[in-house]
Structures are given as C-alpha cells and as structure tokens.
ModelCIF file with pLDDT and N, C-alpha, C, O atoms, coordinates in Angstrom:
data_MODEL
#
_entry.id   MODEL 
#
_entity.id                         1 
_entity.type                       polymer 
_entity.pdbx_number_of_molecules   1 
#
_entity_poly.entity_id                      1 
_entity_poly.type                           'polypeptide(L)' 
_entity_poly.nstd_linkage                   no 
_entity_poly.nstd_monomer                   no 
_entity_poly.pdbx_seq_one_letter_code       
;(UNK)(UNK)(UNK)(UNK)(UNK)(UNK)(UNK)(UNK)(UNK)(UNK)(UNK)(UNK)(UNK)(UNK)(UNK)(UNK)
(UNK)(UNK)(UNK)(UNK)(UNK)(UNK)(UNK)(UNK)(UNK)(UNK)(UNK)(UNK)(UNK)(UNK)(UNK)(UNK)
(UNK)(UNK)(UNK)(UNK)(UNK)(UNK)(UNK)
;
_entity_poly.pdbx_seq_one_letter_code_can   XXXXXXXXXXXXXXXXXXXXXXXXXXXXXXXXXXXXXXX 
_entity_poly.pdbx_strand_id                 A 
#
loop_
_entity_poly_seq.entity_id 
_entity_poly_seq.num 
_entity_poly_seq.mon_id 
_entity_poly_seq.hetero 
1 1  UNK n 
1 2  UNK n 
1 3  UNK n 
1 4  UNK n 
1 5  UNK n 
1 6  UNK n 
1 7  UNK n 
1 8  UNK n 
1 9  UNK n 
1 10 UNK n 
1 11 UNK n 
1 12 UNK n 
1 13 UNK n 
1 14 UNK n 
1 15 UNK n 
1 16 UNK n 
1 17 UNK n 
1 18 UNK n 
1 19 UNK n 
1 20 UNK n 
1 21 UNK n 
1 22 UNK n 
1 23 UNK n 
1 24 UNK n 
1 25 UNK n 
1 26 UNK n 
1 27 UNK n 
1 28 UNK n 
1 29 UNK n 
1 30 UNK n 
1 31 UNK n 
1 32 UNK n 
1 33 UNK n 
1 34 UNK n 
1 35 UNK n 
1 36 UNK n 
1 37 UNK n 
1 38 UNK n 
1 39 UNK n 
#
_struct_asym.id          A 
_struct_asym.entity_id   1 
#
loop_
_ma_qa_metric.id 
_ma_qa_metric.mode 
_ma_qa_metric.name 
_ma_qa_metric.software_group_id 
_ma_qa_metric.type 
1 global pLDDT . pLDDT 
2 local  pLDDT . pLDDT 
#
_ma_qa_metric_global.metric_id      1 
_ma_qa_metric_global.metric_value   87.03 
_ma_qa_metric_global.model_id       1 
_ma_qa_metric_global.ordinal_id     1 
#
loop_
_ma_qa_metric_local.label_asym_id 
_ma_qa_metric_local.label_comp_id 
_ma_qa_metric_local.label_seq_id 
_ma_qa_metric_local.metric_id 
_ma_qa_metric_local.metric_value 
_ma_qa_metric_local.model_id 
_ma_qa_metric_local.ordinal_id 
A UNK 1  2 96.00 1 1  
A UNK 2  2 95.00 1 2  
A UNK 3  2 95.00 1 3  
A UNK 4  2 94.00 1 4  
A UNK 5  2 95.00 1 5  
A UNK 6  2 94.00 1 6  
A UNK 7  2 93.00 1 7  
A UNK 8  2 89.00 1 8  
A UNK 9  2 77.00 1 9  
A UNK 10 2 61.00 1 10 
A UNK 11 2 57.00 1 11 
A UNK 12 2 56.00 1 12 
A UNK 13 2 56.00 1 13 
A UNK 14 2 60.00 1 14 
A UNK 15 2 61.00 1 15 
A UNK 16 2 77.00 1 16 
A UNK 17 2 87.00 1 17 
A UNK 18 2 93.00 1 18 
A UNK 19 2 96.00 1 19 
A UNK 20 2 95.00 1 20 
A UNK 21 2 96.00 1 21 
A UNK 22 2 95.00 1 22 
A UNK 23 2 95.00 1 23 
A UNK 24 2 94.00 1 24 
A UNK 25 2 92.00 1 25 
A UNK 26 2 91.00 1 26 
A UNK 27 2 91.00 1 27 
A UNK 28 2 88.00 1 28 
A UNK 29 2 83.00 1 29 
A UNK 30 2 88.00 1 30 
A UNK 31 2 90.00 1 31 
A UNK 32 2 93.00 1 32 
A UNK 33 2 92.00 1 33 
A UNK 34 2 95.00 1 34 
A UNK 35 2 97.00 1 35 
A UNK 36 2 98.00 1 36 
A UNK 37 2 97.00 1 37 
A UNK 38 2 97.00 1 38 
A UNK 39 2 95.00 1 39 
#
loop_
_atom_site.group_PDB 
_atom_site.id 
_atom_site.type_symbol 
_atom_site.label_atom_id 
_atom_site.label_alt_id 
_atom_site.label_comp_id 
_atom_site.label_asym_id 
_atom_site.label_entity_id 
_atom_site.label_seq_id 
_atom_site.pdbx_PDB_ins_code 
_atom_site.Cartn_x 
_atom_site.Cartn_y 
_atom_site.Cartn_z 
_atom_site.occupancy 
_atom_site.B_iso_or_equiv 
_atom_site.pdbx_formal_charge 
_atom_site.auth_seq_id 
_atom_site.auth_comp_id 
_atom_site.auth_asym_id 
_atom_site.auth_atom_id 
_atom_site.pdbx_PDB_model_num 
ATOM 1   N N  . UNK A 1 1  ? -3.379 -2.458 7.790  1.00 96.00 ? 1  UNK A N  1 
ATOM 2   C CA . UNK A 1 1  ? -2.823 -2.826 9.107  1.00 96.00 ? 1  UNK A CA 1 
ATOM 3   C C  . UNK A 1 1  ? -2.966 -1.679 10.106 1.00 96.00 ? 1  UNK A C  1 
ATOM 4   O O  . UNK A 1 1  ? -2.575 -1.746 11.271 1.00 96.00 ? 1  UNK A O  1 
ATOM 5   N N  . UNK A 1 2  ? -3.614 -0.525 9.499  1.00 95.00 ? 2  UNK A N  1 
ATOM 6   C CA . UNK A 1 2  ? -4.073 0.269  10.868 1.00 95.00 ? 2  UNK A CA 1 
ATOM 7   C C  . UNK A 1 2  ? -2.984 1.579  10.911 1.00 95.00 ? 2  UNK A C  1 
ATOM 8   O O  . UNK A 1 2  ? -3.068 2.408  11.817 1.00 95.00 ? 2  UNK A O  1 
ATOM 9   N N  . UNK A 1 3  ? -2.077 1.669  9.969  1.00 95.00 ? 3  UNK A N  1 
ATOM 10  C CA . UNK A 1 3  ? -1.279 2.862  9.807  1.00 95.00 ? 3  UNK A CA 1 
ATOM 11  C C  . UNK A 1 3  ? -1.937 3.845  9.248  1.00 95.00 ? 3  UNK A C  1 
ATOM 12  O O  . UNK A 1 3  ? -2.750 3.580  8.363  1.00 95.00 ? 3  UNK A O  1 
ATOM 13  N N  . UNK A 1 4  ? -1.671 5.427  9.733  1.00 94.00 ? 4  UNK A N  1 
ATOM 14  C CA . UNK A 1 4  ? -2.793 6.082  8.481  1.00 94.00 ? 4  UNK A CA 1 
ATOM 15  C C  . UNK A 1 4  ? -1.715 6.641  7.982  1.00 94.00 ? 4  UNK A C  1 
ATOM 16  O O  . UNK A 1 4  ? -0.602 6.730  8.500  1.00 94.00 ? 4  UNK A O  1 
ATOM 17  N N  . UNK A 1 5  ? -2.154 7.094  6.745  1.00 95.00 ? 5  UNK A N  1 
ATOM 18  C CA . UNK A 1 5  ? -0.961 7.728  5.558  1.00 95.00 ? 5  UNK A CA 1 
ATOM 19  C C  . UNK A 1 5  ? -1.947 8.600  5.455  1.00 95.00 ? 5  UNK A C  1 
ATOM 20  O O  . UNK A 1 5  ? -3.095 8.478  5.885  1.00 95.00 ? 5  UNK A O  1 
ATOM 21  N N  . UNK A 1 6  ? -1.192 10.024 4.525  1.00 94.00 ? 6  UNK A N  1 
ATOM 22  C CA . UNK A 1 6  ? -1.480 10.990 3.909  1.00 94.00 ? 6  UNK A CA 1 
ATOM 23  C C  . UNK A 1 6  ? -0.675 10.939 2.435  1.00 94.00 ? 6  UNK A C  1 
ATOM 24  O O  . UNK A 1 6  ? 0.551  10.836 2.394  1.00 94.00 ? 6  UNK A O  1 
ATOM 25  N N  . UNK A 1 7  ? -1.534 11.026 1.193  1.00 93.00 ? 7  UNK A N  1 
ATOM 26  C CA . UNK A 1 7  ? -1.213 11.607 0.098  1.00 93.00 ? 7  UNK A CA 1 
ATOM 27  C C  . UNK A 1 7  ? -0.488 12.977 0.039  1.00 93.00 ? 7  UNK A C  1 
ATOM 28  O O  . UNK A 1 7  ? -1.038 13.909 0.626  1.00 93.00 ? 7  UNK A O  1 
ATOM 29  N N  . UNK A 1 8  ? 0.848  13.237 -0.693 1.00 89.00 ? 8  UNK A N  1 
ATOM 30  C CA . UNK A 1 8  ? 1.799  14.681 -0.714 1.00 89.00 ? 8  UNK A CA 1 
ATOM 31  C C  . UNK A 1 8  ? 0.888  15.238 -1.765 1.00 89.00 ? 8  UNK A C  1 
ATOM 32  O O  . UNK A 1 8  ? 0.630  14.172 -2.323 1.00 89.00 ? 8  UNK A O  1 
ATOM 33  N N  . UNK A 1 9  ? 0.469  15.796 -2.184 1.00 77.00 ? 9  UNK A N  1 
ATOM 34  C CA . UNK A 1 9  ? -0.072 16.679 -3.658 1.00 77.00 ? 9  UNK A CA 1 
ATOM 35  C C  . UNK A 1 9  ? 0.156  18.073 -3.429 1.00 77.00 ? 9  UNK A C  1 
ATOM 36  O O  . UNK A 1 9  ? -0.248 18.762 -4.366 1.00 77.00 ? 9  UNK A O  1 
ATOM 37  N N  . UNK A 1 10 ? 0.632  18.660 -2.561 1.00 61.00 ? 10 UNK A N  1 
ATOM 38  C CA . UNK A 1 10 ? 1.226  20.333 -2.326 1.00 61.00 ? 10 UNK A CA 1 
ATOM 39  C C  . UNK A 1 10 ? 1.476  19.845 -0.772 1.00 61.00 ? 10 UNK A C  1 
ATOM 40  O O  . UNK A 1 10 ? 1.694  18.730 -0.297 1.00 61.00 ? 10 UNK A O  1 
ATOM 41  N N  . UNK A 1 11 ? 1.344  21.222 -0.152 1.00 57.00 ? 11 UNK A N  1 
ATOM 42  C CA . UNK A 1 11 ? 1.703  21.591 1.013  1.00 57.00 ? 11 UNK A CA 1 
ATOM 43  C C  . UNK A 1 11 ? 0.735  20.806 2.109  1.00 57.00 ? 11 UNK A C  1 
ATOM 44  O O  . UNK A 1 11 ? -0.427 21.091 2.398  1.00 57.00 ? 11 UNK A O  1 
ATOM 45  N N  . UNK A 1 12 ? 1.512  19.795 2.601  1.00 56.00 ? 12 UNK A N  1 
ATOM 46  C CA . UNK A 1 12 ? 0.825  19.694 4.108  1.00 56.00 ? 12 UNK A CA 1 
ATOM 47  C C  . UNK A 1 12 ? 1.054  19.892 5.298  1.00 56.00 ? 12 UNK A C  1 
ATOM 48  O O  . UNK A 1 12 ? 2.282  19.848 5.364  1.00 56.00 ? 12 UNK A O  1 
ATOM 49  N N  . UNK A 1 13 ? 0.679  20.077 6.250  1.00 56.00 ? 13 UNK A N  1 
ATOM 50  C CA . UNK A 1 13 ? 0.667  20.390 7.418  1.00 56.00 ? 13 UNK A CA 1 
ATOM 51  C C  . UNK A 1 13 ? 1.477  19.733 8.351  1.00 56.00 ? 13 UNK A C  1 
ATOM 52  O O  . UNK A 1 13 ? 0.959  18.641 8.584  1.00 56.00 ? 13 UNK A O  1 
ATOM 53  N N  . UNK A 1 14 ? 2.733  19.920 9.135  1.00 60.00 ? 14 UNK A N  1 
ATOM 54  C CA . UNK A 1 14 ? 3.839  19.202 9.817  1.00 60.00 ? 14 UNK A CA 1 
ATOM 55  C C  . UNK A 1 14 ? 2.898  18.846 10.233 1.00 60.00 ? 14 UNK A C  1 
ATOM 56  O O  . UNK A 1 14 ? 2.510  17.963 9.467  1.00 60.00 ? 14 UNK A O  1 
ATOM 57  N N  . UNK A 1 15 ? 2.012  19.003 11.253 1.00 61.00 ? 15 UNK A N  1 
ATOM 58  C CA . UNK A 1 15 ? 1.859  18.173 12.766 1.00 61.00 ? 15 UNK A CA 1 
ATOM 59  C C  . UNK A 1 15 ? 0.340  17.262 12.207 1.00 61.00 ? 15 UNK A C  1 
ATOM 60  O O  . UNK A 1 15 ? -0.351 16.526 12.911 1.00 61.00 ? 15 UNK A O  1 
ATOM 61  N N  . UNK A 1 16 ? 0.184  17.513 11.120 1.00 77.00 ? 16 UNK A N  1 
ATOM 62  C CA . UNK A 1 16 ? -1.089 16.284 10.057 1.00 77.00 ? 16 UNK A CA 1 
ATOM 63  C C  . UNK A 1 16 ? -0.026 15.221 10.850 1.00 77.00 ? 16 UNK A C  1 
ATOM 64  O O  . UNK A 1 16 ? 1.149  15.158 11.211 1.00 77.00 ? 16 UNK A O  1 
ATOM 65  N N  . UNK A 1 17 ? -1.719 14.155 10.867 1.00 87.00 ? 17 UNK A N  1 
ATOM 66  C CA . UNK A 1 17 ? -0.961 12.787 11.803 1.00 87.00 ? 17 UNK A CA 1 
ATOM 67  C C  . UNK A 1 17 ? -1.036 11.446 9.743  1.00 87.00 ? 17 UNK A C  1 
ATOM 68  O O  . UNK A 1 17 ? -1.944 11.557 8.918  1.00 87.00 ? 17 UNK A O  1 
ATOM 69  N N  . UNK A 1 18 ? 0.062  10.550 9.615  1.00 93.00 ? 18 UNK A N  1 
ATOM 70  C CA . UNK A 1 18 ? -0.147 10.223 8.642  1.00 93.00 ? 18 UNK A CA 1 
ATOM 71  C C  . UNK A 1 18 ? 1.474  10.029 8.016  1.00 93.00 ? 18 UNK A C  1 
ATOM 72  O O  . UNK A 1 18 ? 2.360  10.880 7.932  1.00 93.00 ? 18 UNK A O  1 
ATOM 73  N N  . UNK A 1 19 ? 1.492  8.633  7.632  1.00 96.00 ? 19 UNK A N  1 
ATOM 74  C CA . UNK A 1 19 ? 2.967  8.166  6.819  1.00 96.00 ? 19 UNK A CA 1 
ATOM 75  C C  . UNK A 1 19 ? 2.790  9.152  5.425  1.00 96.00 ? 19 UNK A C  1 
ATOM 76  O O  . UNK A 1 19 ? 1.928  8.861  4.596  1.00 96.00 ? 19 UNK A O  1 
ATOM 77  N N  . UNK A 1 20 ? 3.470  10.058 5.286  1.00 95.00 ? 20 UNK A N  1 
ATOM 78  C CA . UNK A 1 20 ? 3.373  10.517 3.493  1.00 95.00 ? 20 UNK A CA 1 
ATOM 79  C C  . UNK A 1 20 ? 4.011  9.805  2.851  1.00 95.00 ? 20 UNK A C  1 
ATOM 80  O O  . UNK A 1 20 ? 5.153  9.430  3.117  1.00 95.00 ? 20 UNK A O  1 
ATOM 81  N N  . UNK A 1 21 ? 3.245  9.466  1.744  1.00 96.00 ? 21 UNK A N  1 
ATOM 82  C CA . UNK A 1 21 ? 3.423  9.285  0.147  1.00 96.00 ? 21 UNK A CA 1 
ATOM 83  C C  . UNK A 1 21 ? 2.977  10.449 -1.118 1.00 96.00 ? 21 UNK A C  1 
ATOM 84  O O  . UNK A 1 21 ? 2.020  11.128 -1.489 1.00 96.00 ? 21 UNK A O  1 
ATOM 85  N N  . UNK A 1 22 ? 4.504  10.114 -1.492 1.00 95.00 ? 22 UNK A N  1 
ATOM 86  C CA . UNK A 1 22 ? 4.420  10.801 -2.641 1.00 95.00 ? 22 UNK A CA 1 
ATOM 87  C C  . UNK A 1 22 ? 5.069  10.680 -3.593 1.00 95.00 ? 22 UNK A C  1 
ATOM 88  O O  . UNK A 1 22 ? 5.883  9.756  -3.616 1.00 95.00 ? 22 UNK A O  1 
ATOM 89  N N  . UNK A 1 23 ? 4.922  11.737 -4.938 1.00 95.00 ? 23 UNK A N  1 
ATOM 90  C CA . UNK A 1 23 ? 6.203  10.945 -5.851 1.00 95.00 ? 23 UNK A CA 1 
ATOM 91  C C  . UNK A 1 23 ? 7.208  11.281 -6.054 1.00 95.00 ? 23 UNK A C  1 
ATOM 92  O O  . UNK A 1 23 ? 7.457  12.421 -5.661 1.00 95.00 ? 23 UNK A O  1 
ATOM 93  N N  . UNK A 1 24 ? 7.996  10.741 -6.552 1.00 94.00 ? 24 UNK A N  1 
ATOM 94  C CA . UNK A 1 24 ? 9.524  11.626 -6.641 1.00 94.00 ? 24 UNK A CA 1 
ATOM 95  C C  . UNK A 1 24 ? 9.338  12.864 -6.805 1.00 94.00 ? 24 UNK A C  1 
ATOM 96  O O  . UNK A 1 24 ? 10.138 13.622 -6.257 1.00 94.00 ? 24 UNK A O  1 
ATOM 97  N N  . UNK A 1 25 ? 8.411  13.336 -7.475 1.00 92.00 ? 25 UNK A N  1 
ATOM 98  C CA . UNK A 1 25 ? 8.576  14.806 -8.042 1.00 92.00 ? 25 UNK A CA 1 
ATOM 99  C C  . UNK A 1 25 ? 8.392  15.782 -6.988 1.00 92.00 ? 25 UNK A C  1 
ATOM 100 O O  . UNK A 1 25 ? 9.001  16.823 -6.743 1.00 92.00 ? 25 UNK A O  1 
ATOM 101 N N  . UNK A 1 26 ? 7.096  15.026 -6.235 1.00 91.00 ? 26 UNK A N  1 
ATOM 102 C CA . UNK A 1 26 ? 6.732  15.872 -5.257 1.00 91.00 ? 26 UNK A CA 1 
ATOM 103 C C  . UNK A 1 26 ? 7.681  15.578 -4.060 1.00 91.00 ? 26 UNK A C  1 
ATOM 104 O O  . UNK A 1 26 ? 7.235  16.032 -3.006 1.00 91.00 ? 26 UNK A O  1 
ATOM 105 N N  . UNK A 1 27 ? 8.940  14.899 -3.943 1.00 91.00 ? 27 UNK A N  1 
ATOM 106 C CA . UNK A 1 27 ? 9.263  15.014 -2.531 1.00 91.00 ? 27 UNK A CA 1 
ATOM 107 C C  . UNK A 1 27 ? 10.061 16.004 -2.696 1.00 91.00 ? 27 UNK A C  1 
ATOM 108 O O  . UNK A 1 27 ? 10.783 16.227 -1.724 1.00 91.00 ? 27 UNK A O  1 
ATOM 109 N N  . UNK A 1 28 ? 10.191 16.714 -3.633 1.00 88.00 ? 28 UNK A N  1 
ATOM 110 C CA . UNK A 1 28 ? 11.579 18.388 -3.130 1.00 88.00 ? 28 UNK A CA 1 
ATOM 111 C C  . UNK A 1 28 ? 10.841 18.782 -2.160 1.00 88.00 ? 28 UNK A C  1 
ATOM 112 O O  . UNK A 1 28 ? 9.613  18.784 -2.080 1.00 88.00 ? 28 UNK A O  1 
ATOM 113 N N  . UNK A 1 29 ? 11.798 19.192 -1.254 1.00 83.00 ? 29 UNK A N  1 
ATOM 114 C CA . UNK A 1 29 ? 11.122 20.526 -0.605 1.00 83.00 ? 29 UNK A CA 1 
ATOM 115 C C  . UNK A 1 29 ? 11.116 19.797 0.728  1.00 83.00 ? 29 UNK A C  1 
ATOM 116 O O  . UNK A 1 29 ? 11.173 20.336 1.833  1.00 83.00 ? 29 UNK A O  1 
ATOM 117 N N  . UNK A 1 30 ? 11.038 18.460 0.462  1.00 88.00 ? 30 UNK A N  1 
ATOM 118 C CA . UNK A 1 30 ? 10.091 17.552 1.824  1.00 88.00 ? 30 UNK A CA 1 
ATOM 119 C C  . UNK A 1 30 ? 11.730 17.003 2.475  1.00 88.00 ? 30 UNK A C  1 
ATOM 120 O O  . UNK A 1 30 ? 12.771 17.003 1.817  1.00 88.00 ? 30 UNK A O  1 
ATOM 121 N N  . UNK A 1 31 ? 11.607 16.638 3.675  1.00 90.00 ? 31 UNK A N  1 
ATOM 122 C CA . UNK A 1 31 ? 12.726 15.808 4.548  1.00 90.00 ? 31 UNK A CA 1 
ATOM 123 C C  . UNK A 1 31 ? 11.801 14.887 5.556  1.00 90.00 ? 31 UNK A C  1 
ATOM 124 O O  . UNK A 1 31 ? 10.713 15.197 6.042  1.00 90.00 ? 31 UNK A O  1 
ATOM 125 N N  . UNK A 1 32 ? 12.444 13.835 5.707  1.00 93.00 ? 32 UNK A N  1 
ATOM 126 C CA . UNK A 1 32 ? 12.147 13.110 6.803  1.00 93.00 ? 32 UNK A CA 1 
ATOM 127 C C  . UNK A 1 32 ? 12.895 12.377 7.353  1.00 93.00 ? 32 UNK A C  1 
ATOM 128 O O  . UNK A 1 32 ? 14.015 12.276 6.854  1.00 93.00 ? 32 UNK A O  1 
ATOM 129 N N  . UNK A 1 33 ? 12.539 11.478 8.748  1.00 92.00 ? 33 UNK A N  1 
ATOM 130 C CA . UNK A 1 33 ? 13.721 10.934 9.316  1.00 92.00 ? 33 UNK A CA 1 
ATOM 131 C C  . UNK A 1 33 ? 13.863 9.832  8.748  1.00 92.00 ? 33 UNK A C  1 
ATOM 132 O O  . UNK A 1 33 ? 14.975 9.303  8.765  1.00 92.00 ? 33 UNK A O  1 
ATOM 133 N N  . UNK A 1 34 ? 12.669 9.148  8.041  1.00 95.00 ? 34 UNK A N  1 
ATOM 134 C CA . UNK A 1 34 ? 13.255 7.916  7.232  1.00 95.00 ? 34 UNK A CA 1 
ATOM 135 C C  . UNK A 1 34 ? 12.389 7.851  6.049  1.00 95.00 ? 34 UNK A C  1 
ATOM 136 O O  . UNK A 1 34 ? 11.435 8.630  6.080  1.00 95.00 ? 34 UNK A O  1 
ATOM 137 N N  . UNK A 1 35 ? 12.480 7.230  5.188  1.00 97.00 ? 35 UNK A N  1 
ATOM 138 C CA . UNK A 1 35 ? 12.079 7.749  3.736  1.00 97.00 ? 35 UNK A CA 1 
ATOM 139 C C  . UNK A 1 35 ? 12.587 6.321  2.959  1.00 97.00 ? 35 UNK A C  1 
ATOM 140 O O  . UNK A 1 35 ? 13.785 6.054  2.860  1.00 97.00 ? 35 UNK A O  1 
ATOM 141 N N  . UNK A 1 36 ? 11.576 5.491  2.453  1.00 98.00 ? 36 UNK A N  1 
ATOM 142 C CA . UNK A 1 36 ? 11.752 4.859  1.322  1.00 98.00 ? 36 UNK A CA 1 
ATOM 143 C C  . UNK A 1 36 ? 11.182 4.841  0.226  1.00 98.00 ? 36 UNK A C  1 
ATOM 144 O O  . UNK A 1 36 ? 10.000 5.112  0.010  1.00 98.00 ? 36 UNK A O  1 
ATOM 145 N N  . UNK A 1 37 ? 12.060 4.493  -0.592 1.00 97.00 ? 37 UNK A N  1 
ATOM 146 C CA . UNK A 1 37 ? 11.601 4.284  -2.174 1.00 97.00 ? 37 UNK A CA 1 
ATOM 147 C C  . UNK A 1 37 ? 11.798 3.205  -2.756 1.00 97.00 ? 37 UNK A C  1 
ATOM 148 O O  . UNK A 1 37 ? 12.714 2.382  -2.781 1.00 97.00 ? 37 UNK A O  1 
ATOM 149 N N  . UNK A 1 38 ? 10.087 3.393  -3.573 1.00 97.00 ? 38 UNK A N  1 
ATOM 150 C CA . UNK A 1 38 ? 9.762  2.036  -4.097 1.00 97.00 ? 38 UNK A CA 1 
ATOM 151 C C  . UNK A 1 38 ? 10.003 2.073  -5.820 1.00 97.00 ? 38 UNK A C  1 
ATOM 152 O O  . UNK A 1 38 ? 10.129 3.097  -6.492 1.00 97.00 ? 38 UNK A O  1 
ATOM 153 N N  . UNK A 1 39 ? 10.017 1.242  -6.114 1.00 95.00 ? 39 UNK A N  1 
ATOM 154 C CA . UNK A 1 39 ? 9.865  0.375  -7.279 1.00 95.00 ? 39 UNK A CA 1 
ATOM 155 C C  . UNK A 1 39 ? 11.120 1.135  -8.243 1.00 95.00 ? 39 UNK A C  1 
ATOM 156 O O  . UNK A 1 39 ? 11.369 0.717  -9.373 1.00 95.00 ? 39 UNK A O  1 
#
C-alpha cells in the first residue's frame, strides 16, 4: 500500500524515512510514539 518500512537488525538512523520492524528482542533500546505488537 505504498508505506515504506525499515527492518531493526542494529542501529538505525533517527531521521531514516521507514515504519520499523523488529523483534521483541531487538526493540530494547528503541521508543516510539506508537508501537504495535503482533502475534
């Protein structure tokens, strides 16, 4: 539908344009203003 995402696998870049996904493991560290979890 035209959203772009970025994969979390270490450190990315705040101002990277892109919805992150990642996995539980990898979201320490991370904050956002909205954040869901699946399955």
């Amino acid at each position: 539908v035209g959203i772009p995402v970025l994969r979390v696998k270490g450190q990315v870049a705040q101002e990277a344009e892109g919805v992150r996904l990642a996995t539980m493991h990898a979201m320490k560290g991370l904050e956002f203003r909205a954040v869901s979890v699946l399955g």
